[in-house]
PDB file of N, CA and C in Angstrom:
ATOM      1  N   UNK A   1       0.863  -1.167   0.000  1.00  0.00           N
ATOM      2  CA  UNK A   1       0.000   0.000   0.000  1.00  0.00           C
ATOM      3  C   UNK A   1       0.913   1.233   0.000  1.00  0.00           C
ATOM      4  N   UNK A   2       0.352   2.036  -0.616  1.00  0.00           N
ATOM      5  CA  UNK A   2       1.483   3.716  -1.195  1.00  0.00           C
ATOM      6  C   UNK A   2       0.914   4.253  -0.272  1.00  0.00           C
ATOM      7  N   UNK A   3       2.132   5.229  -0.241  1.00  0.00           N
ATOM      8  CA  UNK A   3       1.658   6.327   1.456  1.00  0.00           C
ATOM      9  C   UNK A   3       0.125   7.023   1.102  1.00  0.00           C
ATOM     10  N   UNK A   4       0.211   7.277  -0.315  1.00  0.00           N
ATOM     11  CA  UNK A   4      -1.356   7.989  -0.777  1.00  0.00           C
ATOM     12  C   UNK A   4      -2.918   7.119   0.112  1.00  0.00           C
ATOM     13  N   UNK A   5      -2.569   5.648  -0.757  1.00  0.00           N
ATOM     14  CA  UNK A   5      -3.660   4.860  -0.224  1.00  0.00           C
ATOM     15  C   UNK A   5      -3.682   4.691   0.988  1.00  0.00           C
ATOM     16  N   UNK A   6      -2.707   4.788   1.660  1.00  0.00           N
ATOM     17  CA  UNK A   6      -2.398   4.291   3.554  1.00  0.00           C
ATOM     18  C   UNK A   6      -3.217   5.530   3.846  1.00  0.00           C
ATOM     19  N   UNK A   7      -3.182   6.492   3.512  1.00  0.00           N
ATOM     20  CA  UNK A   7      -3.481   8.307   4.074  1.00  0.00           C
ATOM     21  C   UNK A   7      -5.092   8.100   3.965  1.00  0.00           C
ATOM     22  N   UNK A   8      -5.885   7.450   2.579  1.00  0.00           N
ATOM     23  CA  UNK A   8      -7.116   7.620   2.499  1.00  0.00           C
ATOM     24  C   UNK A   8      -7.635   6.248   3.297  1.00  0.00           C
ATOM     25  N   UNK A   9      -7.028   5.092   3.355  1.00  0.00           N
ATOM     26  CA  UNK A   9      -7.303   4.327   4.428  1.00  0.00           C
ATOM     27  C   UNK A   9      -7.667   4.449   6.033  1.00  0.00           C
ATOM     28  N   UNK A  10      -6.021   4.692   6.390  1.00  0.00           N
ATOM     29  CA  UNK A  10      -6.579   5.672   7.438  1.00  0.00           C
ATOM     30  C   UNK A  10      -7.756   6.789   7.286  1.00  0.00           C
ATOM     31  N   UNK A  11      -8.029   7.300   6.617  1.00  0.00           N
ATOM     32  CA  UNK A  11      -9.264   8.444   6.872  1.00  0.00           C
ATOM     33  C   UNK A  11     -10.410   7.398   6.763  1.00  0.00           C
ATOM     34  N   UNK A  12     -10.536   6.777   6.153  1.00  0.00           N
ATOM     35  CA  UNK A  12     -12.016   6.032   5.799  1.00  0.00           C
ATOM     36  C   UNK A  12     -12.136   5.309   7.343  1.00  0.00           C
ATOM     37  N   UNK A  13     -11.298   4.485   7.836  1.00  0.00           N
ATOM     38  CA  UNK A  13     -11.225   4.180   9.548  1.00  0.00           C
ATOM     39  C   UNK A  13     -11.578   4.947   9.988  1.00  0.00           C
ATOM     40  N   UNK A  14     -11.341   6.253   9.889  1.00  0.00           N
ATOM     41  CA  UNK A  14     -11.390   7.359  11.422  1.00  0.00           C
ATOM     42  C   UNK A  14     -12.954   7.547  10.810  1.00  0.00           C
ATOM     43  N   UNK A  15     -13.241   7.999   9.926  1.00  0.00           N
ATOM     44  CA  UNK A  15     -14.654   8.266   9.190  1.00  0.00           C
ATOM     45  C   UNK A  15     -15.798   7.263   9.690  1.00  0.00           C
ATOM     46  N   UNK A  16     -15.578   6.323   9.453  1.00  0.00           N
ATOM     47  CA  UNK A  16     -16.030   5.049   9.605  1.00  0.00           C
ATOM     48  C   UNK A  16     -16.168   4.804  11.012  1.00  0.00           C
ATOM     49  N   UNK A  17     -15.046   4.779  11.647  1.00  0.00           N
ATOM     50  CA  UNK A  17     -15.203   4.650  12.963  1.00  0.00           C
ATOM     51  C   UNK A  17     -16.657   5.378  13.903  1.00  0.00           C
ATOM     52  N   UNK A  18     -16.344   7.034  13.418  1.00  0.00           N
ATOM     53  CA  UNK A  18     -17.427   7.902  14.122  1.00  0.00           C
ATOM     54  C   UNK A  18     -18.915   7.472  13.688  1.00  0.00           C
ATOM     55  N   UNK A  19     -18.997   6.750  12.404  1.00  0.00           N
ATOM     56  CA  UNK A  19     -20.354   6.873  11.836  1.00  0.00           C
ATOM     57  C   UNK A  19     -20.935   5.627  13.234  1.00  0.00           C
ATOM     58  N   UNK A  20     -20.193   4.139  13.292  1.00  0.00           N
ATOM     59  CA  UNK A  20     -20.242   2.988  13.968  1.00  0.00           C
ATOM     60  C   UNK A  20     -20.710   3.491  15.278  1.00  0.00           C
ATOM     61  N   UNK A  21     -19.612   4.406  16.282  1.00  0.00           N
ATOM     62  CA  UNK A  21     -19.346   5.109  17.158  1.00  0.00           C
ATOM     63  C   UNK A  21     -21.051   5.167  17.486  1.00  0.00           C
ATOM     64  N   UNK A  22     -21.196   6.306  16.418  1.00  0.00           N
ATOM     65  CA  UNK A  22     -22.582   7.341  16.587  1.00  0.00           C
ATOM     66  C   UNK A  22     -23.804   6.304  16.704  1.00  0.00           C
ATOM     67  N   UNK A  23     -23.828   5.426  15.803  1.00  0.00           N
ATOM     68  CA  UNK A  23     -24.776   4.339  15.905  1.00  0.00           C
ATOM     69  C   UNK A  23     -24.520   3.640  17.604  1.00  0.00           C
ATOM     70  N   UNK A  24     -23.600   3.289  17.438  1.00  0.00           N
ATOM     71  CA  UNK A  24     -23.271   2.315  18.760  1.00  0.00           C
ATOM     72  C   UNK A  24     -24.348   1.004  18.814  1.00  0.00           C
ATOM     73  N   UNK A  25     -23.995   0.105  17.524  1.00  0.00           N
ATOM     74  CA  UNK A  25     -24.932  -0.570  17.518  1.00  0.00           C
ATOM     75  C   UNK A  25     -25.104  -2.111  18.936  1.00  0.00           C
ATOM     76  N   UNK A  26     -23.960  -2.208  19.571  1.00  0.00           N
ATOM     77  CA  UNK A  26     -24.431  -2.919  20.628  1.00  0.00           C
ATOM     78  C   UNK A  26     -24.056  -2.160  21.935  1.00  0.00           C
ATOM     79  N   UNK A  27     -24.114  -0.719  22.072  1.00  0.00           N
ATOM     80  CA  UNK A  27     -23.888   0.225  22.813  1.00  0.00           C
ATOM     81  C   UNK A  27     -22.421  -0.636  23.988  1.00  0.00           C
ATOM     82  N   UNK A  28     -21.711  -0.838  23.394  1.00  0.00           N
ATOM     83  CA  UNK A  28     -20.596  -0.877  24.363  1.00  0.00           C
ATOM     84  C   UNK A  28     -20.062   0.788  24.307  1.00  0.00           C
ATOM     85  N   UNK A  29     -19.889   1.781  23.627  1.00  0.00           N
ATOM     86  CA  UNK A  29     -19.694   2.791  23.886  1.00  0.00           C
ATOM     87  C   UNK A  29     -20.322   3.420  24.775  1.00  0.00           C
ATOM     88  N   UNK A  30     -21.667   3.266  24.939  1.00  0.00           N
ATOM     89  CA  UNK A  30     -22.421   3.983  26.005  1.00  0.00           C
ATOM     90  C   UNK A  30     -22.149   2.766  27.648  1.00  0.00           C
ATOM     91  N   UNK A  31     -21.593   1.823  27.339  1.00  0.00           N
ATOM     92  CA  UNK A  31     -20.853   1.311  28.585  1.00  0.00           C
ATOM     93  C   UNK A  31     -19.322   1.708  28.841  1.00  0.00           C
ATOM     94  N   UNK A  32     -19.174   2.547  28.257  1.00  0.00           N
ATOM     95  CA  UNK A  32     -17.538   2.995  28.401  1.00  0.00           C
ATOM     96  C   UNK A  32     -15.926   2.064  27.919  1.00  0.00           C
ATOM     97  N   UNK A  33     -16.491   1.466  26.696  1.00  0.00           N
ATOM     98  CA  UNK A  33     -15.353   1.040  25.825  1.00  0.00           C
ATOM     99  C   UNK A  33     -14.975   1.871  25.053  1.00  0.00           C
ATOM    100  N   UNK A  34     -13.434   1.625  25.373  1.00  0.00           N
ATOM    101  CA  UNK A  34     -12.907   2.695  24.296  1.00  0.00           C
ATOM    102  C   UNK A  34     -13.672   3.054  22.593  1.00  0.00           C
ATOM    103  N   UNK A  35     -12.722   4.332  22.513  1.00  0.00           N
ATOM    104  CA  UNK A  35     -13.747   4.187  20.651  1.00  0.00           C
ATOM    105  C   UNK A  35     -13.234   3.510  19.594  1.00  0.00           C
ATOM    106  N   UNK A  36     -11.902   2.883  20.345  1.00  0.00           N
ATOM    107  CA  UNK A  36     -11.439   1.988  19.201  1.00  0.00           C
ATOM    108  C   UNK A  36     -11.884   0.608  19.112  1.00  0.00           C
ATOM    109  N   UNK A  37     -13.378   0.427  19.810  1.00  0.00           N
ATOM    110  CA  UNK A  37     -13.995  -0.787  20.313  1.00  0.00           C
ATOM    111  C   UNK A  37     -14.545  -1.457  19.306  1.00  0.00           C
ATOM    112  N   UNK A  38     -14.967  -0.814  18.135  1.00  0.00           N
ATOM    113  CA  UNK A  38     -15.586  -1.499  17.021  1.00  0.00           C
ATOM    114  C   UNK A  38     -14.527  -1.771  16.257  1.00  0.00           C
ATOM    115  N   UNK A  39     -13.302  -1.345  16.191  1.00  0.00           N
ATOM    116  CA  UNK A  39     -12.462  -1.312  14.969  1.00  0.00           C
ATOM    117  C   UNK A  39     -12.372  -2.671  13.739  1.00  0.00           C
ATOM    118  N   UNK A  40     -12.354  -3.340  14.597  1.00  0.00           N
ATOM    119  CA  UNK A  40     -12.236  -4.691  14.106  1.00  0.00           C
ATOM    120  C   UNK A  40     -13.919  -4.818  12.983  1.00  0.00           C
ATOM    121  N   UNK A  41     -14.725  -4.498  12.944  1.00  0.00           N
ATOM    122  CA  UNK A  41     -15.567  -4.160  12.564  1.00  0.00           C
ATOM    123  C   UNK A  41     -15.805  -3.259  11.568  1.00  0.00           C
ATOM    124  N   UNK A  42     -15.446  -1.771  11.610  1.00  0.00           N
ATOM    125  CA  UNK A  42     -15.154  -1.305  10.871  1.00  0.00           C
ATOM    126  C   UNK A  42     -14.148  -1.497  10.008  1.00  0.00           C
ATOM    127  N   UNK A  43     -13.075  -2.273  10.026  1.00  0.00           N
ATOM    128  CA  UNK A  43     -12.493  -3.084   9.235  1.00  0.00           C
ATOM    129  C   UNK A  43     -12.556  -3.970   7.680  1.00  0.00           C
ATOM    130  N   UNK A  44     -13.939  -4.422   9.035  1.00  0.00           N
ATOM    131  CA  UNK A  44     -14.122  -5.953   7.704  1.00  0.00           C
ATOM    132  C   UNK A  44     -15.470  -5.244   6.817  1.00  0.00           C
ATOM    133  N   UNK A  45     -15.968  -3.693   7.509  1.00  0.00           N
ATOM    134  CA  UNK A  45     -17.145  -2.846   6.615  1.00  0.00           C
ATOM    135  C   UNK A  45     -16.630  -2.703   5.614  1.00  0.00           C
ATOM    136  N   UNK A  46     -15.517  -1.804   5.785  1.00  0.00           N
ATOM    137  CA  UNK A  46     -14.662  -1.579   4.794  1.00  0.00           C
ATOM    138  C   UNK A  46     -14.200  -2.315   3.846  1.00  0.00           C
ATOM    139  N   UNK A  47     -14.373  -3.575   3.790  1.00  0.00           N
ATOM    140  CA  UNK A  47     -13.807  -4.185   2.965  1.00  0.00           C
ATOM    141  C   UNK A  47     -14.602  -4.835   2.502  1.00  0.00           C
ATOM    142  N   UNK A  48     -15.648  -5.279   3.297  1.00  0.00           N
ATOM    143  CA  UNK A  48     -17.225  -5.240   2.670  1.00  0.00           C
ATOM    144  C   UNK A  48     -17.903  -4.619   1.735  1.00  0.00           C
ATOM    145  N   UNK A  49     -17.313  -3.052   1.787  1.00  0.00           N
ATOM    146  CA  UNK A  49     -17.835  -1.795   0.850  1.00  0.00           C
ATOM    147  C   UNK A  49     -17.355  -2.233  -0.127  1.00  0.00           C
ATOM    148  N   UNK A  50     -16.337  -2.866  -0.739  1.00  0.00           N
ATOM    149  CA  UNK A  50     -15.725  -2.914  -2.123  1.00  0.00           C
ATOM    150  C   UNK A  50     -16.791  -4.008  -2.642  1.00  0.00           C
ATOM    151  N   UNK A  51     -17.445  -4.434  -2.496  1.00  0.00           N
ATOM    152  CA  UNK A  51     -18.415  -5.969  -3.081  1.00  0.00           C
ATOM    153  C   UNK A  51     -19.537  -4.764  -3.129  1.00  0.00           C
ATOM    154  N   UNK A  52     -20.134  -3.868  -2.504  1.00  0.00           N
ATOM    155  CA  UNK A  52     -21.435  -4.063  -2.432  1.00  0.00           C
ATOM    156  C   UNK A  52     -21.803  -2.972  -3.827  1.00  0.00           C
ATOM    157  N   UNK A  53     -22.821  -2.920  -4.314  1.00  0.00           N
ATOM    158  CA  UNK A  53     -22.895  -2.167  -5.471  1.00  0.00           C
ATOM    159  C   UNK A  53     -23.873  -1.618  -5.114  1.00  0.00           C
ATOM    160  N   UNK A  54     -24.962  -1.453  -4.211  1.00  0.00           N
ATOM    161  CA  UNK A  54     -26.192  -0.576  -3.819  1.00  0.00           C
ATOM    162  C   UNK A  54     -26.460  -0.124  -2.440  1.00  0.00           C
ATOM    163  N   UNK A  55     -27.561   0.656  -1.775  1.00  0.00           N
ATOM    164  CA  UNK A  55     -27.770   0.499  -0.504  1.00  0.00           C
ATOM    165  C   UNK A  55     -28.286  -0.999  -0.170  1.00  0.00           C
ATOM    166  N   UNK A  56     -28.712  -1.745  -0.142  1.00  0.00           N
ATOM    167  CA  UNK A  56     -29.371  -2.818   0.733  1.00  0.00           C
ATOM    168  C   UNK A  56     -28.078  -3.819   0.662  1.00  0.00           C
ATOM    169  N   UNK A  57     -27.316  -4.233  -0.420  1.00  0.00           N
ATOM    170  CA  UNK A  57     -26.129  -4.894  -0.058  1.00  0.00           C
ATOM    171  C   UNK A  57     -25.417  -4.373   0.687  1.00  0.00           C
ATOM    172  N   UNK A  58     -25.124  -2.798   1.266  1.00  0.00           N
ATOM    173  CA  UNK A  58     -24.311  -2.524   2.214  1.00  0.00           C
ATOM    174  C   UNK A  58     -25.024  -2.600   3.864  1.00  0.00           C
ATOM    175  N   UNK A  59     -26.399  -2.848   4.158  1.00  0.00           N
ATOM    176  CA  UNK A  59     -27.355  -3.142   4.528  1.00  0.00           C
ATOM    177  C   UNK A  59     -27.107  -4.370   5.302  1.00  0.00           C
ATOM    178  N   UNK A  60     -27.059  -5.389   4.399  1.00  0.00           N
ATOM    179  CA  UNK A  60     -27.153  -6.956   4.336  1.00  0.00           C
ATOM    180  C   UNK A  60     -25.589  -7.198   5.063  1.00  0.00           C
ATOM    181  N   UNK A  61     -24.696  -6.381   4.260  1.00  0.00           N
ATOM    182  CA  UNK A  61     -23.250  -6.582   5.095  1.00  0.00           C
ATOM    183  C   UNK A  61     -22.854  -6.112   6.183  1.00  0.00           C
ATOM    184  N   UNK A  62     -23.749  -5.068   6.341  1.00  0.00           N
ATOM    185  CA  UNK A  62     -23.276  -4.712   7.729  1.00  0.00           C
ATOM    186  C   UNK A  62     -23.637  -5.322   9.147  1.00  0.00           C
ATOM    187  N   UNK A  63     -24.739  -6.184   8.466  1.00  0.00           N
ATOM    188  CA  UNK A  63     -25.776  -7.258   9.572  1.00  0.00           C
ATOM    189  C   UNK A  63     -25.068  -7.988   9.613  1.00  0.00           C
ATOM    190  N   UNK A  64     -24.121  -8.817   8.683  1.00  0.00           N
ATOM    191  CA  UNK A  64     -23.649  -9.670   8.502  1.00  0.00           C
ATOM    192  C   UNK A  64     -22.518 -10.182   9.520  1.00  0.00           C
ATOM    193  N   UNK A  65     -21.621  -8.528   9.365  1.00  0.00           N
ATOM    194  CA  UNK A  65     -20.483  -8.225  10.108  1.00  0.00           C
ATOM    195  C   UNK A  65     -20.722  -8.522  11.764  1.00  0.00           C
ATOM    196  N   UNK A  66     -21.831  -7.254  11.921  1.00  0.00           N
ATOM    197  CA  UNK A  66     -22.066  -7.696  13.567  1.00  0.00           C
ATOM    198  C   UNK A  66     -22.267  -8.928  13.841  1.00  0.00           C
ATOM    199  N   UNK A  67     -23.300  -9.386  12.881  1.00  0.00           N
ATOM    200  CA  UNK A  67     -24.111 -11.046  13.321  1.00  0.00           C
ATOM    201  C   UNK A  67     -22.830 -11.717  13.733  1.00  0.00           C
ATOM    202  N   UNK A  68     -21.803 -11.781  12.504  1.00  0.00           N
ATOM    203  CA  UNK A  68     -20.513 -12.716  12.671  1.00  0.00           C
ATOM    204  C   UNK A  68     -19.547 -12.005  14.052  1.00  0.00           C
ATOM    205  N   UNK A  69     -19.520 -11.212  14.252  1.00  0.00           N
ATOM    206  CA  UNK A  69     -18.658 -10.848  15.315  1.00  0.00           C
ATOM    207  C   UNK A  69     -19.413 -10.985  16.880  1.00  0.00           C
ATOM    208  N   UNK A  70     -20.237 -10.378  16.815  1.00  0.00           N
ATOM    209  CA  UNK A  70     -21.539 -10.403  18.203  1.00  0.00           C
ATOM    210  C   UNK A  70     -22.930 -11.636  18.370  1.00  0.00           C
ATOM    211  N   UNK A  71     -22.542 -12.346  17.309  1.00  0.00           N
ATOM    212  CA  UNK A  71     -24.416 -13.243  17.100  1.00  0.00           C
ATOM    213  C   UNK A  71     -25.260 -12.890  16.705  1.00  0.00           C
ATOM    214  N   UNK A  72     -26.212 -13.189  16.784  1.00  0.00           N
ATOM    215  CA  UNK A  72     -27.387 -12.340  16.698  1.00  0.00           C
ATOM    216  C   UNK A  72     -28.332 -12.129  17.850  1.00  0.00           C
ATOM    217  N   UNK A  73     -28.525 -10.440  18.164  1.00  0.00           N
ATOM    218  CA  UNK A  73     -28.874 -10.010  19.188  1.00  0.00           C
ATOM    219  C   UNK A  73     -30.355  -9.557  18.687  1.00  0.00           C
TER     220      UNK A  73
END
């Protein structure tokens, strides 16, 4: 990876991060985990985003992600 792509990588994480953050979809943030608590998550979104071609596939993946990391709650 070129320092260019590392630079917009990193930003799409930090970006990404706050959107997750703001949601707090299994509110460990509002229990006081750090904000780097989803990362791992926002991760595999991200890399999720390159497959999906509409809203509801990014939808479907993002259920996917939690489901696989947390179960289903």
């Amino acid at each position: 990876m070129n320092k260019e792509n590392k630079k917009q990588y990193q930003k799409a994480i930090i970006e990404t991060r706050k959107i997750i953050n703001d949601l707090d979809p299994i509110d460990l943030i509002a229990l006081g985990c750090p904000i780097d608590e989803y990362d791992p998550e926002v991760r595999d979104i991200l890399v999720g985003l390159r497959k999906c071609t509409n809203e509801e596939q990014i939808k479907e993946m993002d259920f996917e992600v939690f489901t696989n990391w947390f179960g289903d709650h």
